[in-house]
Protein backbone atom coordinates (compact mmCIF):
# COMPACT_ATOMS: atom_id res chain seq x y z
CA UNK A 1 125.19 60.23 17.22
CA UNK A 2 128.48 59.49 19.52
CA UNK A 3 130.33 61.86 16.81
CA UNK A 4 128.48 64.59 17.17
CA UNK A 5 128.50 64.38 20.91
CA UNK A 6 132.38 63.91 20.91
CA UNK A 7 132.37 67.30 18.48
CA UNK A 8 130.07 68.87 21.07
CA UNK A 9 131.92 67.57 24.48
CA UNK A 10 135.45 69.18 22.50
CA UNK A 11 133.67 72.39 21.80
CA UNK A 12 132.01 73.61 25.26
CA UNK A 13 135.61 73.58 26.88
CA UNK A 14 136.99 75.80 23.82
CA UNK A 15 133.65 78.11 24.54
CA UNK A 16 134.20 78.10 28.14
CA UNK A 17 137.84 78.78 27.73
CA UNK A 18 137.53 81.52 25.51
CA UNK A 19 134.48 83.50 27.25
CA UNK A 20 136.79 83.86 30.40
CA UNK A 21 139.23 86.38 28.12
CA UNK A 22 138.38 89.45 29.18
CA UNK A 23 139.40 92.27 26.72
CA UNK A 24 138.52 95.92 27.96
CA UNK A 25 139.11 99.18 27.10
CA UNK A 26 139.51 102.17 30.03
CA UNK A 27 138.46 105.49 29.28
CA UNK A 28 138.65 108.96 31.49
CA UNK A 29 134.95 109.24 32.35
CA UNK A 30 135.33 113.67 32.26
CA UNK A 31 137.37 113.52 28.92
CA UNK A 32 136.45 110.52 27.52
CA UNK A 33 139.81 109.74 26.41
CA UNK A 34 141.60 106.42 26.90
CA UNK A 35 143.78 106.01 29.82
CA UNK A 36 147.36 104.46 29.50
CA UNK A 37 149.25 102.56 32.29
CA UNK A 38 146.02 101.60 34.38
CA UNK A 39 146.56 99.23 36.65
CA UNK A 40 144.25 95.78 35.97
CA UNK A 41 143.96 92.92 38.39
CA UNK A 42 142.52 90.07 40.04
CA UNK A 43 142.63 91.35 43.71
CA UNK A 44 145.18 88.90 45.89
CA UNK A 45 146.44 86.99 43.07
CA UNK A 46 149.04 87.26 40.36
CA UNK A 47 147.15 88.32 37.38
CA UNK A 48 147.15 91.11 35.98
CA UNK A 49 148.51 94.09 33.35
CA UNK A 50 148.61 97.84 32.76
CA UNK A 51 146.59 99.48 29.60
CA UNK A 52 148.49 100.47 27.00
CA UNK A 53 148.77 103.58 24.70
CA UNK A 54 145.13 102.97 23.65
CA UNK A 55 143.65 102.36 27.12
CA UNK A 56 142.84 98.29 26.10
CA UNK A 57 144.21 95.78 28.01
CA UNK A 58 143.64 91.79 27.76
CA UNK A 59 143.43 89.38 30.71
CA UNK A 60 142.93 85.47 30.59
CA UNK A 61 140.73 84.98 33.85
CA UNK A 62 139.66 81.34 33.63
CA UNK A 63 139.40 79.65 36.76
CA UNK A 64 137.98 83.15 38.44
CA UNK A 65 134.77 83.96 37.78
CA UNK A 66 133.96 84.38 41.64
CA UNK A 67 137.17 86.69 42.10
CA UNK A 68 137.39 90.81 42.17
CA UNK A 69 138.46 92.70 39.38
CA UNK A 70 139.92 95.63 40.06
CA UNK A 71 141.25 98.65 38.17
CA UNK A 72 143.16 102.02 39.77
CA UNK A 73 145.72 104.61 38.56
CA UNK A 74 146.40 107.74 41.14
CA UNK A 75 143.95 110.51 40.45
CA UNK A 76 141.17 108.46 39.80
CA UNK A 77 138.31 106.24 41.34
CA UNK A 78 139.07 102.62 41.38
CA UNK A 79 136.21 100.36 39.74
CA UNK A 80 136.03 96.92 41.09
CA UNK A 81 133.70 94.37 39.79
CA UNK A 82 132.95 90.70 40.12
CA UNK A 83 135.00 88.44 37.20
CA UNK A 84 131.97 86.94 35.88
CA UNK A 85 130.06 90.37 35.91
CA UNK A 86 132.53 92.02 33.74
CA UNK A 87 133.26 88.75 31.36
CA UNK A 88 129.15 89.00 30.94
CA UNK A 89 129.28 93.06 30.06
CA UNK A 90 128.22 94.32 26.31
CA UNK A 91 129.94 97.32 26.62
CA UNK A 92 133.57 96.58 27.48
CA UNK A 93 134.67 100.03 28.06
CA UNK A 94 135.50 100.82 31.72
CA UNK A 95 135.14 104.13 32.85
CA UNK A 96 137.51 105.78 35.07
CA UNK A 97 135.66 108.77 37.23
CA UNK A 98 138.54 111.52 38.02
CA UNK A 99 139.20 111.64 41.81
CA UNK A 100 138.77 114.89 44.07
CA UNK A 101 142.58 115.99 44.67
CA UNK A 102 143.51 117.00 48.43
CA UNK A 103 146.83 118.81 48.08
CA UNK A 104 149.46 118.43 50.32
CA UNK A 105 150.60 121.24 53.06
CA UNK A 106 152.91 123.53 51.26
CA UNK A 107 155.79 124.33 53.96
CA UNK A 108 156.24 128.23 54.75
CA UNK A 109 158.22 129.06 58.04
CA UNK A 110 161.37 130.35 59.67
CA UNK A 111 162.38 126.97 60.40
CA UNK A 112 165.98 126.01 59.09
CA UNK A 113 165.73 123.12 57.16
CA UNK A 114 168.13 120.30 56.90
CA UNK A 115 168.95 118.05 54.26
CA UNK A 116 169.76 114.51 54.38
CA UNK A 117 170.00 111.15 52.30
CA UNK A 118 167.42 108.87 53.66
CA UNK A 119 167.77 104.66 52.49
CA UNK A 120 170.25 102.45 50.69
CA UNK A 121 173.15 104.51 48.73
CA UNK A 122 175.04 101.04 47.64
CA UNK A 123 176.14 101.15 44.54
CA UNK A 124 177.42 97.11 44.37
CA UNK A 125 177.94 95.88 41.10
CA UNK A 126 178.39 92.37 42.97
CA UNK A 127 175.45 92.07 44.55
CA UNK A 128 172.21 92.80 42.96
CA UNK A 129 168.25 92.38 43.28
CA UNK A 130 165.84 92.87 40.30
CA UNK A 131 162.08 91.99 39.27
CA UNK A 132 160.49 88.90 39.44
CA UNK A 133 158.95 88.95 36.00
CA UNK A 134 159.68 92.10 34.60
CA UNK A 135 156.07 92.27 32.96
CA UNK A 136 153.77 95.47 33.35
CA UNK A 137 152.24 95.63 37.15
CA UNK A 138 155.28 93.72 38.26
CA UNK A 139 156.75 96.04 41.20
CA UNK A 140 159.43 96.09 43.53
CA UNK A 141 160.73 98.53 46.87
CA UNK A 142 162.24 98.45 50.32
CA UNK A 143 160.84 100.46 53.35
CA UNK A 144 162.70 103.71 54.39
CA UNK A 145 162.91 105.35 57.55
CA UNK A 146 162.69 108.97 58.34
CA UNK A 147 164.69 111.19 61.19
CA UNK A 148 161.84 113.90 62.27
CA UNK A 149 158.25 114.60 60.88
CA UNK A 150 157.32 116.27 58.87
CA UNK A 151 159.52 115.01 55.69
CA UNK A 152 159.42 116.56 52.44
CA UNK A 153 161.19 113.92 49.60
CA UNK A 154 163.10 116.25 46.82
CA UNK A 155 164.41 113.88 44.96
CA UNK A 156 164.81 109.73 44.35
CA UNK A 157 167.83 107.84 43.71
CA UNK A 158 168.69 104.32 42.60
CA UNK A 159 171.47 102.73 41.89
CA UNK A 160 171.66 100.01 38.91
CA UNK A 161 174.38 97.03 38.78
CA UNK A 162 174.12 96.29 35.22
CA UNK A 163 172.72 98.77 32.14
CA UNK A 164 170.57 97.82 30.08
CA UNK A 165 172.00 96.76 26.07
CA UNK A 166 168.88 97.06 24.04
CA UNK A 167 165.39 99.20 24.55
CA UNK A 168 164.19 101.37 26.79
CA UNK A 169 162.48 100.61 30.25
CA UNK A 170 159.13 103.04 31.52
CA UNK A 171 158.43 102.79 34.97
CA UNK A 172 155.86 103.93 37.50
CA UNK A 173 157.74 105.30 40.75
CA UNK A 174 155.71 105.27 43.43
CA UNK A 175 155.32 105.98 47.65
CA UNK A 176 153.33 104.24 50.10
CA UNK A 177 152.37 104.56 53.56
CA UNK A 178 153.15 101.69 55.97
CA UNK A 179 150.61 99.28 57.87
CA UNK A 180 151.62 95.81 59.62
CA UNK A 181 154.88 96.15 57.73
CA UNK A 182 153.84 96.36 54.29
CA UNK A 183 152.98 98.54 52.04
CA UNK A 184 149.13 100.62 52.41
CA UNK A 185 147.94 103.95 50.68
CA UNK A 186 149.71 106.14 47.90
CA UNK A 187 151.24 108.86 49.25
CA UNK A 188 151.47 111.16 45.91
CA UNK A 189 148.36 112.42 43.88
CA UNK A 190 150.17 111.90 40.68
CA UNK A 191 152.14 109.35 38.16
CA UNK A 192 155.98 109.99 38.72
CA UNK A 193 157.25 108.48 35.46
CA UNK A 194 161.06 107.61 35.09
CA UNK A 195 162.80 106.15 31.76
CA UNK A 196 165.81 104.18 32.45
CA UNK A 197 167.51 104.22 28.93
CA UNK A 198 170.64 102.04 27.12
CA UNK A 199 173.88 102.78 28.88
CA UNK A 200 172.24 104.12 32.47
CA UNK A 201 173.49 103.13 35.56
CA UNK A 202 171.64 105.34 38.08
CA UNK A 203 168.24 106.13 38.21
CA UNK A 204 167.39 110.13 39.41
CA UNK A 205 163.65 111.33 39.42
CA UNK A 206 163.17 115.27 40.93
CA UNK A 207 160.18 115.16 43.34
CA UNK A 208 159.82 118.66 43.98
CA UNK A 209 156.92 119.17 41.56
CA UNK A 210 155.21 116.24 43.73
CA UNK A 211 154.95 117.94 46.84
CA UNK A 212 155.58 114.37 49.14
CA UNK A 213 155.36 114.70 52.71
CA UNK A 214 155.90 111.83 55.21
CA UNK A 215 155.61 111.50 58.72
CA UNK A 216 156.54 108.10 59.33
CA UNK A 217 158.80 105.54 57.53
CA UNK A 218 157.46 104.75 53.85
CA UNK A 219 158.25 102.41 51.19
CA UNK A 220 159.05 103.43 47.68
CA UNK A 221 159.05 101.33 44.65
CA UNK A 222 159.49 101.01 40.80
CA UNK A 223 156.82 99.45 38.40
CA UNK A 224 157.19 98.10 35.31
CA UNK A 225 154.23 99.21 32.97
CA UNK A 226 155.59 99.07 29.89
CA UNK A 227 155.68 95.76 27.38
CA UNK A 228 159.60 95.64 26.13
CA UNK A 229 162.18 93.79 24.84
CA UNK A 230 164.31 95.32 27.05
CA UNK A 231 166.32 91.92 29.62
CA UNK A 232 165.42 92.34 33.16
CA UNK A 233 166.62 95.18 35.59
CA UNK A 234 169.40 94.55 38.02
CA UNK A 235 169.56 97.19 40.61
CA UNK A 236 172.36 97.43 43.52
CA UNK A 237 171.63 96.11 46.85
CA UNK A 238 173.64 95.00 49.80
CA UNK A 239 172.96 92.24 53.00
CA UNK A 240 171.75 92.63 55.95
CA UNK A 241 170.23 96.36 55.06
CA UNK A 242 166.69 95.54 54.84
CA UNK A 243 164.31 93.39 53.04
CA UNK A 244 162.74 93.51 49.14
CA UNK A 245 159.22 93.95 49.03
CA UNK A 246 156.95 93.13 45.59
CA UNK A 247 154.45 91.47 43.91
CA UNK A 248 153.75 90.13 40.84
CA UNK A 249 150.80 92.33 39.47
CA UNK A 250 149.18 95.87 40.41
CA UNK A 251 146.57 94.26 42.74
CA UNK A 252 148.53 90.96 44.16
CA UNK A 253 149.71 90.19 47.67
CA UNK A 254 152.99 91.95 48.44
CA UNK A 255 155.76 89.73 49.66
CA UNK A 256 158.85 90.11 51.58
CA UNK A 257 162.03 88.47 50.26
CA UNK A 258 165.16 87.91 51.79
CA UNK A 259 167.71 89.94 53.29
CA UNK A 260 168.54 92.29 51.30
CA UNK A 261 168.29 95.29 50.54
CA UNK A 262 167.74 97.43 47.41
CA UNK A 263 170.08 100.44 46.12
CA UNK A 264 166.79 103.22 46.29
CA UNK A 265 167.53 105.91 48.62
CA UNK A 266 166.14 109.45 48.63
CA UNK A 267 167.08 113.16 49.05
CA UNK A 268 164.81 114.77 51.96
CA UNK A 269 164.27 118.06 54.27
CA UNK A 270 163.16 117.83 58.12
């Protein structure tokens, strides 16, 4: 009788352990197709991932049942639901509901428009800054100010210290409005996707399709969403010239490090 407790006592923990692996798959909910680099995360903590080519993703949530899940990608309604709720669903297929676009102000008038380089042009192969993990939802940026609204972004720089030797690197870039120093809302309505490929050393993404207007200072930043056996990302930075902002995962906490500050800059009219 004490065996077959023992066998019993050793198996609930397994059971429990293994029921609190979520695996998921998330779908567009107009086309029905499966959506790639979703973002899929335990709100204010470090877990989390981005779906791959086949919309599926796989989290290990033990330890969370009474947290938020939540998953988001621009142009579409984010689903949140509680960690038990969705360990506990049948139907594991997460449905994505397009969202209603609001297009930004297309600029027409007589003004004369000037051109300038807003951020961090270093290009320092001494002193460098890169990801903390380098897994998908893992993202990194610095804060750049603006001279005069309105600002229309034409094109993104950034600068790399080392290049990469084997694989090649997908990344989300993205914008954000500013609140209490950190990053808020996405500015754009649409994945910018840049490649950073064997042999690169500067990263160059044209916004123009994008249509980004800013009115006050903004923080851009680069997300990994891509599993690869590409080495970590260095990128250019210099001291006293700002501070990194990231976080871990899609929906963690963002955090400022240090004093330095990242090689992104980008190419603007006022």
């Amino acid at each position: 009788m004490k065996r077959i407790l023992l066998i019993v006592l050793l198996i609930v923990p397994a059971f429990f352990a293994k029921a609190q692996e979520l695996t998921g798959k998330v779908i567009d909910g107009k086309t029905q197709a499966p959506l790639q680099y979703v973002n899929v995360g335990v709100m204010g903590k470090s877990i989390g991932t981005v779906t791959g080519k086949d919309g599926s993703f796989n989290l290990n949530l033990s330890d969370h049942p009474n947290d938020t899940l939540r998953l988001s990608m621009v142009g579409y309604v984010p689903l949140t639901f509680k960690i038990a709720d969705a360990i506990n669903m049948r139907d594991k297929n997460f449905v994505l509901q397009p969202a209603t676009m609001q297009l930004n102000e297309v600029k027409v008038s007589n003004h004369k428009w000037k051109q300038v380089i807003l951020g961090n042009t270093t290009r320092s192969k001494n002193t460098n800054a890169s990801f903390n993990t380098g897994r998908p939802g893992n993202e990194i940026g610095t804060i750049i100010k603006i001279k005069k609204s309105p600002t229309y972004l034409k094109q993104f720089n950034a600068s790399l210290s080392s290049t990469l030797m084997t694989d090649s690197v997908t990344m989300r870039l993205n914008f954000y409005t500013i609140k209490n120093g950190l990053p808020d809302q996405l500015l754009q309505n649409q994945n910018i996707f840049v490649t950073i490929k064997k042999g690169q050393d500067m990263i160059t993404a044209d916004l123009n399709p994008y249509n980004i207007v800013v009115d006050d200072k903004f923080f851009v930043s680069l997300e990994w969403v891509t599993e690869s056996r590409a080495e970590n990302i260095w990128f250019s930075a210099s001291l006293f010239s700002g501070a990194i902002i990231a976080r871990e995962t899609s929906q963690g906490t963002w955090e400022k490090e240090g004093i330095v500050g990242l090689g992104f800059n980008v190419l603007a009219e006022y």
